[in-house]
PDB file of N, CA and C in Angstrom:
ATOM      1  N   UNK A   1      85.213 152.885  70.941  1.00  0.00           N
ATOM      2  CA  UNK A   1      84.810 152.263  72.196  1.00  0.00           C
ATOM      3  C   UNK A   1      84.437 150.794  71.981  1.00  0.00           C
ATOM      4  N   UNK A   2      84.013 150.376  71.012  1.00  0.00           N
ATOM      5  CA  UNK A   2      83.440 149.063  70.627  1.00  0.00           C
ATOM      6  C   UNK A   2      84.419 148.423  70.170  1.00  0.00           C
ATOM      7  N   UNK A   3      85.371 148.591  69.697  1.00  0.00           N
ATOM      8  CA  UNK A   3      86.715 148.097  69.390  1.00  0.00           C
ATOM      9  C   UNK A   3      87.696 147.819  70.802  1.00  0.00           C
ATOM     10  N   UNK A   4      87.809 148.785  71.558  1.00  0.00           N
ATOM     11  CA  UNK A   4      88.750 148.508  72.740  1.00  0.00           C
ATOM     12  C   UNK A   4      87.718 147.608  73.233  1.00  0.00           C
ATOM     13  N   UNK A   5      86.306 147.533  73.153  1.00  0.00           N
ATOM     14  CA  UNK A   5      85.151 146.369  74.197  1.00  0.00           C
ATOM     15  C   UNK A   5      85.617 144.936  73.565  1.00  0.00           C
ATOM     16  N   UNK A   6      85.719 144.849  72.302  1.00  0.00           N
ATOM     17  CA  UNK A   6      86.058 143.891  71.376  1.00  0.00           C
ATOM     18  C   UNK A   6      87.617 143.191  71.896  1.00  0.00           C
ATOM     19  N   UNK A   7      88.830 144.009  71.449  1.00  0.00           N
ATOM     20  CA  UNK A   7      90.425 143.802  71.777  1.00  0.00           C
ATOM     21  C   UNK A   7      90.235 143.276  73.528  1.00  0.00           C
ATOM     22  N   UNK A   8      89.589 143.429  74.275  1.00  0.00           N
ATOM     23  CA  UNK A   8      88.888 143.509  75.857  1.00  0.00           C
ATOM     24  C   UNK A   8      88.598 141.870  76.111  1.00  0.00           C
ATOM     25  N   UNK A   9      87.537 141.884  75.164  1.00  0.00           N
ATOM     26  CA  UNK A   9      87.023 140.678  75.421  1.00  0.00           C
ATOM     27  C   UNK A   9      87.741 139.631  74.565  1.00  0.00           C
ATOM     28  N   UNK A  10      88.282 139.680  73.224  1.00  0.00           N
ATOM     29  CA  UNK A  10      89.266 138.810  73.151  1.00  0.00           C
ATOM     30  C   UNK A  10      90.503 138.277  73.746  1.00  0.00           C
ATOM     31  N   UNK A  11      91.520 139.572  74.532  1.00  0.00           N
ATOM     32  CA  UNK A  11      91.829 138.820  75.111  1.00  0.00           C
ATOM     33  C   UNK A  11      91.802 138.378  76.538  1.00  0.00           C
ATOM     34  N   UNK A  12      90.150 138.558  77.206  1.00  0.00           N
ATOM     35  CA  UNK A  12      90.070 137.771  78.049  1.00  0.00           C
ATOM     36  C   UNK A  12      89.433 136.196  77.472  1.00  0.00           C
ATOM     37  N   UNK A  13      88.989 136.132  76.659  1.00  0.00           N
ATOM     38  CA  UNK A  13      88.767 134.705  75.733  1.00  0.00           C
ATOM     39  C   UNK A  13      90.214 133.854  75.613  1.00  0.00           C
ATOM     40  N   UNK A  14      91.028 134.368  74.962  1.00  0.00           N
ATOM     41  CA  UNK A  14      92.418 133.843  75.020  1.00  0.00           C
ATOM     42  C   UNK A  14      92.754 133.312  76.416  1.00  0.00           C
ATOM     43  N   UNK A  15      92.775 134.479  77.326  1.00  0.00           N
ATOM     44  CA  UNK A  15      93.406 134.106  78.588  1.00  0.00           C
ATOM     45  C   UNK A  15      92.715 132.711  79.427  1.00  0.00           C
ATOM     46  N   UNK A  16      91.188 133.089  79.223  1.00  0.00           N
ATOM     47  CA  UNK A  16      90.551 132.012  79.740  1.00  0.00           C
ATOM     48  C   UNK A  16      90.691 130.442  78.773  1.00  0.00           C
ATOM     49  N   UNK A  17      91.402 130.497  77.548  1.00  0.00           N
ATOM     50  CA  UNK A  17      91.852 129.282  77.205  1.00  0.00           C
ATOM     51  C   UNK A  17      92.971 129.007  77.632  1.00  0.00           C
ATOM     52  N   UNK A  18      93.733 129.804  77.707  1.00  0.00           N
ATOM     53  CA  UNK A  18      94.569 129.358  78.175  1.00  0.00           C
ATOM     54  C   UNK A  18      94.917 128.786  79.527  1.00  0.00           C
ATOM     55  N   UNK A  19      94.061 129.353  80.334  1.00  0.00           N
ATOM     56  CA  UNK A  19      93.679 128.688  81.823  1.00  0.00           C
ATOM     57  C   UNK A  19      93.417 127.368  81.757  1.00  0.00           C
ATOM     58  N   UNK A  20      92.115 126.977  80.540  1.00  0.00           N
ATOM     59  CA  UNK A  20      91.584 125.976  80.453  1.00  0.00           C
ATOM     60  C   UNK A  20      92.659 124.881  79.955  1.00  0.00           C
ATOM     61  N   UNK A  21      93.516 125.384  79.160  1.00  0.00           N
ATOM     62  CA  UNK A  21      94.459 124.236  78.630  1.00  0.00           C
ATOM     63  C   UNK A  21      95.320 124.064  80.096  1.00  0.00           C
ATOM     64  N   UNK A  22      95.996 125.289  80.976  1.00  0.00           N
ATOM     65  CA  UNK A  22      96.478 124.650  82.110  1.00  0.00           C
ATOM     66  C   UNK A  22      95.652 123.910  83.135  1.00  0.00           C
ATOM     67  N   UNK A  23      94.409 124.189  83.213  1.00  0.00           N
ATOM     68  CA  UNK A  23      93.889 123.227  84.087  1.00  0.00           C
ATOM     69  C   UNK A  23      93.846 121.614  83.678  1.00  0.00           C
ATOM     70  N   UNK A  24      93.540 121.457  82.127  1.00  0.00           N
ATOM     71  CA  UNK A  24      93.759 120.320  81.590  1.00  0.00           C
ATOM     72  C   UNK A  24      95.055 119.522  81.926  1.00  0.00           C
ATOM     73  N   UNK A  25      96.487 120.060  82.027  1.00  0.00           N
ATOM     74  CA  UNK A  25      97.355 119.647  81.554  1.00  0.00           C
ATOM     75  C   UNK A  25      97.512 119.359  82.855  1.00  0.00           C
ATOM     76  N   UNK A  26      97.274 120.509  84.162  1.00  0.00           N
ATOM     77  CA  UNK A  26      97.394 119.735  85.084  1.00  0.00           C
ATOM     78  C   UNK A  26      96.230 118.530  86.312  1.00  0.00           C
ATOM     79  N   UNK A  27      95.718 118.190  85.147  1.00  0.00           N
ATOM     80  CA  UNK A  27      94.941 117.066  85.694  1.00  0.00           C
ATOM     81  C   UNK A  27      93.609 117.177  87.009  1.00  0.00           C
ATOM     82  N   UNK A  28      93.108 118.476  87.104  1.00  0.00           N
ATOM     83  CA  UNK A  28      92.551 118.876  88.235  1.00  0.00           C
ATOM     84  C   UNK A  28      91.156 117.921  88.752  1.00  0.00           C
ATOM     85  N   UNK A  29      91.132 118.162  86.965  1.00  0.00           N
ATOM     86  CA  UNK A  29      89.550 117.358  87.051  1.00  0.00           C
ATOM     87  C   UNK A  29      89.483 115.746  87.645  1.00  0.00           C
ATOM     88  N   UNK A  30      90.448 114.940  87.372  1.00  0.00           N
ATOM     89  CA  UNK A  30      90.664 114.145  88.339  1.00  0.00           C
ATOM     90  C   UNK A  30      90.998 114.114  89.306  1.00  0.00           C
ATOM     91  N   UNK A  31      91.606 115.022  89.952  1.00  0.00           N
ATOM     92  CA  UNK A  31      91.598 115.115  91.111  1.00  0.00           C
ATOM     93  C   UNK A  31      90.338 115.150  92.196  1.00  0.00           C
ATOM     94  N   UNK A  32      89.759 116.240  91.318  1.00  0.00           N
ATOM     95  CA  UNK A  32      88.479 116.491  92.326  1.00  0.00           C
ATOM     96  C   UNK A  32      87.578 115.645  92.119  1.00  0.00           C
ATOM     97  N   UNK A  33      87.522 114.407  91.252  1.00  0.00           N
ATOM     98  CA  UNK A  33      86.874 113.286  91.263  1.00  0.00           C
ATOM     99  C   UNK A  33      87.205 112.399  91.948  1.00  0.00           C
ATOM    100  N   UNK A  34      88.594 112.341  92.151  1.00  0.00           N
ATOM    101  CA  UNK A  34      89.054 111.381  93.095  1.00  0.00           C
ATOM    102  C   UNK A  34      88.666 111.763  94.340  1.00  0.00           C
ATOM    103  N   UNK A  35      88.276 113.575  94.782  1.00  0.00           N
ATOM    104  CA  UNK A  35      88.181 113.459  96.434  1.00  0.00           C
ATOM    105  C   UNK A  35      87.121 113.545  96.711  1.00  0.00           C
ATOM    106  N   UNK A  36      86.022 113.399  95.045  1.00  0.00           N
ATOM    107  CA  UNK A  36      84.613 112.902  95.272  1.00  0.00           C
ATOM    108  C   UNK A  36      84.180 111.903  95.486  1.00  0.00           C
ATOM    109  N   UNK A  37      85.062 111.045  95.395  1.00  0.00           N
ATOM    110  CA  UNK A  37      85.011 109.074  95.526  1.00  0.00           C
ATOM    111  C   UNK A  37      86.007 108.959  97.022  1.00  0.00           C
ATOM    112  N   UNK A  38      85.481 108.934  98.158  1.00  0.00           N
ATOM    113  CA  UNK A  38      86.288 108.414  98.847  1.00  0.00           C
ATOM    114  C   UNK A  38      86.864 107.013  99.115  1.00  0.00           C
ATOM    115  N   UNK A  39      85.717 106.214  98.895  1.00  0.00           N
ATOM    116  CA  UNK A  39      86.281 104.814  98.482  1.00  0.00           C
ATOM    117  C   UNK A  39      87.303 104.455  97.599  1.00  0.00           C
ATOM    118  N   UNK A  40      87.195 105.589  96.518  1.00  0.00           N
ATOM    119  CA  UNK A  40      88.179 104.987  95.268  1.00  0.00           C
ATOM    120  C   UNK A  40      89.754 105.329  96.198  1.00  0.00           C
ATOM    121  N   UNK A  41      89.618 106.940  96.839  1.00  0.00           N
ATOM    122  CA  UNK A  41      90.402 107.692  97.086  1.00  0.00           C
ATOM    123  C   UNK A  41      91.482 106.496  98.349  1.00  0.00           C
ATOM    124  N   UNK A  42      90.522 105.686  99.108  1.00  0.00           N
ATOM    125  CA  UNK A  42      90.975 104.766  99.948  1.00  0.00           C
ATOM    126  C   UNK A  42      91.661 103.641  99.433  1.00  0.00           C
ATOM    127  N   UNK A  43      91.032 103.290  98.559  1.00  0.00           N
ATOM    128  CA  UNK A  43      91.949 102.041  97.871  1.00  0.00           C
ATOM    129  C   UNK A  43      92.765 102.211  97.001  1.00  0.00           C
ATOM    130  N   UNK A  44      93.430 103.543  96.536  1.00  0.00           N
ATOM    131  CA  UNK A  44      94.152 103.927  96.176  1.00  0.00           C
ATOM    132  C   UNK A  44      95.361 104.309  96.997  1.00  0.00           C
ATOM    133  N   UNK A  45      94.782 104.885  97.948  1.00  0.00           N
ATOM    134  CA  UNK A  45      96.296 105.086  98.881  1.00  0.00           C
ATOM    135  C   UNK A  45      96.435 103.268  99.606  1.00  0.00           C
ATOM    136  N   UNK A  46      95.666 103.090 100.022  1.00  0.00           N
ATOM    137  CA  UNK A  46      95.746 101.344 100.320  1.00  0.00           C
ATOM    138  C   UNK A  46      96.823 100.351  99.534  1.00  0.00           C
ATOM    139  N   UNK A  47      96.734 100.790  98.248  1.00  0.00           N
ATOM    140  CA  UNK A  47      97.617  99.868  96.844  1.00  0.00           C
ATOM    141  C   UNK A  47      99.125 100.545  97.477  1.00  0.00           C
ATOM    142  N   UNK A  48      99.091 101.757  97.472  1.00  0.00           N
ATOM    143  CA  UNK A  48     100.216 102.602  97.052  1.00  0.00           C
ATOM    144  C   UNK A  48     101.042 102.574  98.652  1.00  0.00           C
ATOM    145  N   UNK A  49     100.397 102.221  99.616  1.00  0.00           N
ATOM    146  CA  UNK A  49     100.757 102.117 100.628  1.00  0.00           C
ATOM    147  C   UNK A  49     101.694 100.418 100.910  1.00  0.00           C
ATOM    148  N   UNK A  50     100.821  99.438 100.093  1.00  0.00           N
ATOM    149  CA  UNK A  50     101.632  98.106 100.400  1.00  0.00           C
ATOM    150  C   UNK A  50     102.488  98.035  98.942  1.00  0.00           C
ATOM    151  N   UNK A  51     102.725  99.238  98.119  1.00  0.00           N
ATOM    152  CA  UNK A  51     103.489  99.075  96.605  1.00  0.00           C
ATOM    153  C   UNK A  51     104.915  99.877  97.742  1.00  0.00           C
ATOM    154  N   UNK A  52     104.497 100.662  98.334  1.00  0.00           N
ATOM    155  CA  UNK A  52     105.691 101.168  99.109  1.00  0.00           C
ATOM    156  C   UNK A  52     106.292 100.417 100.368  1.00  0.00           C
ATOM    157  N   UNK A  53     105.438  99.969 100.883  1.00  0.00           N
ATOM    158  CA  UNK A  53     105.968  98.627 101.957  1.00  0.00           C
ATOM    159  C   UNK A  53     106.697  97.356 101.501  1.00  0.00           C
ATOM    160  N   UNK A  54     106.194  96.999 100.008  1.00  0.00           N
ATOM    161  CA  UNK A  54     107.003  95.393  99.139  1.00  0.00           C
ATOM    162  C   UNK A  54     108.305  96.617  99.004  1.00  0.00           C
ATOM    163  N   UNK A  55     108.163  97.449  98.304  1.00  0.00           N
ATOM    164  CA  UNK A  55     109.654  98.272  97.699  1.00  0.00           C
ATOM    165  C   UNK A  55     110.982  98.295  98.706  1.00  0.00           C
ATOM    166  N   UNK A  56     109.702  98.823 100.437  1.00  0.00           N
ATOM    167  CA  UNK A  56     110.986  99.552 100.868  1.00  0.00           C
ATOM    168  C   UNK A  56     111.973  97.176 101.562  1.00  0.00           C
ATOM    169  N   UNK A  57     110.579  96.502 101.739  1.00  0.00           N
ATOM    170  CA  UNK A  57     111.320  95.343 101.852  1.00  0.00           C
ATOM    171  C   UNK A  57     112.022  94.755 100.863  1.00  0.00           C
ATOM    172  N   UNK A  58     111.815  94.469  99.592  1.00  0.00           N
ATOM    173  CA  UNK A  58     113.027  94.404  98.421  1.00  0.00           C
ATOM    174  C   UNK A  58     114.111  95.128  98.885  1.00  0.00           C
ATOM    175  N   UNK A  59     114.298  96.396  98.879  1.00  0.00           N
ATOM    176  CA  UNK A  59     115.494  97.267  99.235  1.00  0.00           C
ATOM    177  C   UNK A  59     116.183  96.873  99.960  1.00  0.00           C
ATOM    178  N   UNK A  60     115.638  96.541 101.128  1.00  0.00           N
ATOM    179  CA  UNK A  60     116.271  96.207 102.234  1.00  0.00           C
ATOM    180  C   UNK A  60     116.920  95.056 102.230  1.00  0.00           C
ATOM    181  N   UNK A  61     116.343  94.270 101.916  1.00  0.00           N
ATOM    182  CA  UNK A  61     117.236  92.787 101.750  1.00  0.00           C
ATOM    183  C   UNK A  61     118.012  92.794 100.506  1.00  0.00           C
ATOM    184  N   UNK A  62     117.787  93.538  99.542  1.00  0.00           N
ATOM    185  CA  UNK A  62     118.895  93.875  98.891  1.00  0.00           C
ATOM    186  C   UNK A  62     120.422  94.475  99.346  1.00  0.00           C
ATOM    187  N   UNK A  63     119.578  95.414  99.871  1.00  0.00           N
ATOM    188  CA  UNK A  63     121.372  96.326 100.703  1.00  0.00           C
ATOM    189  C   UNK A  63     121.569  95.374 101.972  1.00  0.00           C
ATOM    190  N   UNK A  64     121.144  94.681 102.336  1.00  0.00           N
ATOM    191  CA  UNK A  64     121.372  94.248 103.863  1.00  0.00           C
ATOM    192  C   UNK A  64     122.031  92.465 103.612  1.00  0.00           C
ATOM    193  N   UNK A  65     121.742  92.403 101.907  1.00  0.00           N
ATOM    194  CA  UNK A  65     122.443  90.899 101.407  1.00  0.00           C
ATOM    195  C   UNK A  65     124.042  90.869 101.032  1.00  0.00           C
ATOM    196  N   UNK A  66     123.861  92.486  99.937  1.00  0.00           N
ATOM    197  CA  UNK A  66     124.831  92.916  99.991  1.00  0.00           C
ATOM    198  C   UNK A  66     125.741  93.182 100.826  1.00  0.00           C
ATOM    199  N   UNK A  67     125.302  93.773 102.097  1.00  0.00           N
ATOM    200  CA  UNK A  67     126.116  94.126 103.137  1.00  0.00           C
ATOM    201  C   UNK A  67     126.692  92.592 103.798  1.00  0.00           C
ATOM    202  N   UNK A  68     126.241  91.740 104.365  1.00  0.00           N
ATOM    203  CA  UNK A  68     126.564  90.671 104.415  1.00  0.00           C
ATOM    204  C   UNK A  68     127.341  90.261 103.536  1.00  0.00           C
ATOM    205  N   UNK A  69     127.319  90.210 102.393  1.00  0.00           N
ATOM    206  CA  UNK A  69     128.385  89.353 101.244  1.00  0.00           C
ATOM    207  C   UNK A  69     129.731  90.276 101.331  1.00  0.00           C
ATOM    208  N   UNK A  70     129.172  91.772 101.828  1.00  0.00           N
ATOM    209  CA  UNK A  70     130.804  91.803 101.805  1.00  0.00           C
ATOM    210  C   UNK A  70     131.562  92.563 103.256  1.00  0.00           C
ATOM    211  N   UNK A  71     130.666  92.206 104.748  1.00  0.00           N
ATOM    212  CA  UNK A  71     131.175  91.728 105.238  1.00  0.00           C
ATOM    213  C   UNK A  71     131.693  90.201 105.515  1.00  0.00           C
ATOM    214  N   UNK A  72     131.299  89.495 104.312  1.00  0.00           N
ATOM    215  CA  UNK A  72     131.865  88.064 104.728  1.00  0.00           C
ATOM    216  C   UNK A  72     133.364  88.368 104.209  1.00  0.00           C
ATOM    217  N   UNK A  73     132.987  88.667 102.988  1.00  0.00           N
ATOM    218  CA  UNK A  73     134.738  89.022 102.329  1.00  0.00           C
ATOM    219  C   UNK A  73     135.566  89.677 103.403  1.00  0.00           C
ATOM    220  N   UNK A  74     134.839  90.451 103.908  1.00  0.00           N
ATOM    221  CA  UNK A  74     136.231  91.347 104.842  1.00  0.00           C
ATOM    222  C   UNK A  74     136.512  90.750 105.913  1.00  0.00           C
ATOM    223  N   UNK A  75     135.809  89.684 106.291  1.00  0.00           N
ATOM    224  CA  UNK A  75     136.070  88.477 107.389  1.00  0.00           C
ATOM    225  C   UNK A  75     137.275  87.106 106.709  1.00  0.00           C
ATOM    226  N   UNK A  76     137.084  87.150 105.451  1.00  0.00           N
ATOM    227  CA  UNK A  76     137.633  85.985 104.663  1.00  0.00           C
ATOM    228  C   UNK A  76     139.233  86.596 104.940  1.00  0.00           C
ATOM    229  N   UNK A  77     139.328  88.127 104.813  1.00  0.00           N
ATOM    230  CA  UNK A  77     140.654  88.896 104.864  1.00  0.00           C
ATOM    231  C   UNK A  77     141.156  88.671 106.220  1.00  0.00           C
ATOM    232  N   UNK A  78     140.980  88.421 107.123  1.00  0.00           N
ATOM    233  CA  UNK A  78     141.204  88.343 108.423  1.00  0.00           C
ATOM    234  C   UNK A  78     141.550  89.827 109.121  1.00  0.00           C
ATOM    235  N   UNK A  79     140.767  91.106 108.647  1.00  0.00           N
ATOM    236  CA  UNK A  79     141.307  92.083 109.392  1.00  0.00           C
ATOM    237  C   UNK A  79     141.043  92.022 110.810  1.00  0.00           C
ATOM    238  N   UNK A  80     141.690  92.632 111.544  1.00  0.00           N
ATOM    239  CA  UNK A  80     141.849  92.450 113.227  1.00  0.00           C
ATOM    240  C   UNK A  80     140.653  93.160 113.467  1.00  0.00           C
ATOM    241  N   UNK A  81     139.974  94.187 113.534  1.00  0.00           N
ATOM    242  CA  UNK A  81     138.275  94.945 113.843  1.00  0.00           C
ATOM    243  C   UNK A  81     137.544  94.361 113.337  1.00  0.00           C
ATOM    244  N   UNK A  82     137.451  93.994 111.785  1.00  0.00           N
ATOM    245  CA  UNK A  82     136.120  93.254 111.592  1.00  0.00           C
ATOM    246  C   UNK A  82     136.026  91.977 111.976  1.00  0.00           C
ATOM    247  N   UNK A  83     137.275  91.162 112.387  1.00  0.00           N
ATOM    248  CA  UNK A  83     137.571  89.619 112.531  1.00  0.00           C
ATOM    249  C   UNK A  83     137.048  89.892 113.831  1.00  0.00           C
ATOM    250  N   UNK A  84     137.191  90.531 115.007  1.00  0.00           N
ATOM    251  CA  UNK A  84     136.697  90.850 116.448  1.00  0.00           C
ATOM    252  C   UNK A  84     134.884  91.385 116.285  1.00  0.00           C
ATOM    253  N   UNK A  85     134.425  91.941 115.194  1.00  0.00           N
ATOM    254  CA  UNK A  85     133.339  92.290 115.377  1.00  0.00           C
ATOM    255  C   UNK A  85     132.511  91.214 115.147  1.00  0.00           C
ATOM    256  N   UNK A  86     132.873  90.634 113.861  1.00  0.00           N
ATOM    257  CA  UNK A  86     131.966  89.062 113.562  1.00  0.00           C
ATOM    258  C   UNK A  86     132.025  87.849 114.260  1.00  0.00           C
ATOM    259  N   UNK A  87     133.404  88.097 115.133  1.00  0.00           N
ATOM    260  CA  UNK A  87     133.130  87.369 116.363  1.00  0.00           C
ATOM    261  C   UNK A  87     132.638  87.745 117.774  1.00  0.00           C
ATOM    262  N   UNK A  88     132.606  88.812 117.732  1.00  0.00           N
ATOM    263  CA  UNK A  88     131.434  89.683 118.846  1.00  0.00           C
ATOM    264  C   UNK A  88     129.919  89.371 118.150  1.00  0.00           C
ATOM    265  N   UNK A  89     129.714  89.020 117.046  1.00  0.00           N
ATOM    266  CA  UNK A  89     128.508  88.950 116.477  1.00  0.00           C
ATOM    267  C   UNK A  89     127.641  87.488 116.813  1.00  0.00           C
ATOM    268  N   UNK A  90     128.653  86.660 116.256  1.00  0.00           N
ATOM    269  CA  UNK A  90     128.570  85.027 116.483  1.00  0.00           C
ATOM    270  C   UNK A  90     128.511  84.536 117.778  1.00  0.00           C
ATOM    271  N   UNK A  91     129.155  85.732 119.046  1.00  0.00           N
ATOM    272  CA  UNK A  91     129.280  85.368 120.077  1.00  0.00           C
ATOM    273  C   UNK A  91     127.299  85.221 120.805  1.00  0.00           C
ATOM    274  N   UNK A  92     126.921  86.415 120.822  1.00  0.00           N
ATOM    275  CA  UNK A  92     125.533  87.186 120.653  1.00  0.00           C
ATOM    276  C   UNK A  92     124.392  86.115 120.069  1.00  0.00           C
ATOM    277  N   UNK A  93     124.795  85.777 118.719  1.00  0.00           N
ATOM    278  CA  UNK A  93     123.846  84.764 118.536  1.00  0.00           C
ATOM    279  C   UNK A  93     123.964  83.501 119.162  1.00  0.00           C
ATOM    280  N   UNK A  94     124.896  82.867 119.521  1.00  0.00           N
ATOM    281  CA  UNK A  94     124.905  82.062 119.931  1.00  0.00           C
ATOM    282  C   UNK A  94     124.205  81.925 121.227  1.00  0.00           C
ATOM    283  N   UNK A  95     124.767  83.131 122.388  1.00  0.00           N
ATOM    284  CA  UNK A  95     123.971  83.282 122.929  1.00  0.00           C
ATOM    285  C   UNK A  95     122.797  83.294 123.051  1.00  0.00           C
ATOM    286  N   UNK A  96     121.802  83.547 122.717  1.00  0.00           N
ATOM    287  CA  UNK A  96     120.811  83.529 121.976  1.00  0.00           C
ATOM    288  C   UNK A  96     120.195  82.710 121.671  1.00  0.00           C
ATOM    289  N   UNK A  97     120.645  81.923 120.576  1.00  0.00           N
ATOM    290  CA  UNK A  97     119.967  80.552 120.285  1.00  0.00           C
ATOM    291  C   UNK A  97     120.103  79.241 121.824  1.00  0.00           C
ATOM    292  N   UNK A  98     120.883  79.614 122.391  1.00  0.00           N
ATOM    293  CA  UNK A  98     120.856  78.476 123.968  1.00  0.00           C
ATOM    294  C   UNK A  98     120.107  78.996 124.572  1.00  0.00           C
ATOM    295  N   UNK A  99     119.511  80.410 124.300  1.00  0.00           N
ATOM    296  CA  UNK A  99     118.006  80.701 125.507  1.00  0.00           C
ATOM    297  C   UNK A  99     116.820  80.612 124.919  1.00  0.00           C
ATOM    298  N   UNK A 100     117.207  79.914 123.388  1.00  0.00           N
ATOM    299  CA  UNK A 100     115.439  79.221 123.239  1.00  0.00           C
ATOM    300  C   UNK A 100     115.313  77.467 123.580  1.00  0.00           C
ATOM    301  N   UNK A 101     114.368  77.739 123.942  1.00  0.00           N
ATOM    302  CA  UNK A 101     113.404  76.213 124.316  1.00  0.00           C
ATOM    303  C   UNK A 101     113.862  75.518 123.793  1.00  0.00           C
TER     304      UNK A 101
END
């Protein structure tokens, strides 16, 4: 009986390390420090909020420079749809710029 109490409690010792190494690994304890600091917790999403607003504007003027450079090329080609669209385009701005002040 003192032996199966023994084999019993070892391996609930084991198991509970092993819990302890997964709670470690997955970082809990900071967590729940972080949602003990709400200030920290605020200026953290605050950073991560304008690190995702610079990103998604880089991106954008990346693909949207790109896109331009090669609708210019496909304008340089003279195809008949895009040659009509970039001049449906030019038409628009122009417009446009004669209804400011």
């Amino acid at each position: 009986m003192v032996e199966a109490r023994e084999k019993l409690f070892g391996a609930l010792l084991k198991k509970l390390h092993q819990l302890n190494e997964a709670l470690d690994k997955a970082s809990i304890a900071e967590y729940v420090e972080l949602f003990r600091n709400p200030k920290r917790l605020l200026y953290l999403n605050f950073l991560a909020g304008i690190s995702r607003g610079f990103g998604i504007a880089v991106g954008f003027t990346a693909v949207g420079a790109v896109f331009l450079y090669l609708l210019g090329k496909a304008a340089a080609l003279n195809l008949p749809v895009i040659g009509h669209f970039i001049a449906e385009i030019a038409r628009i701005v122009e417009s446009e710029l004669r209804r400011l002040p």
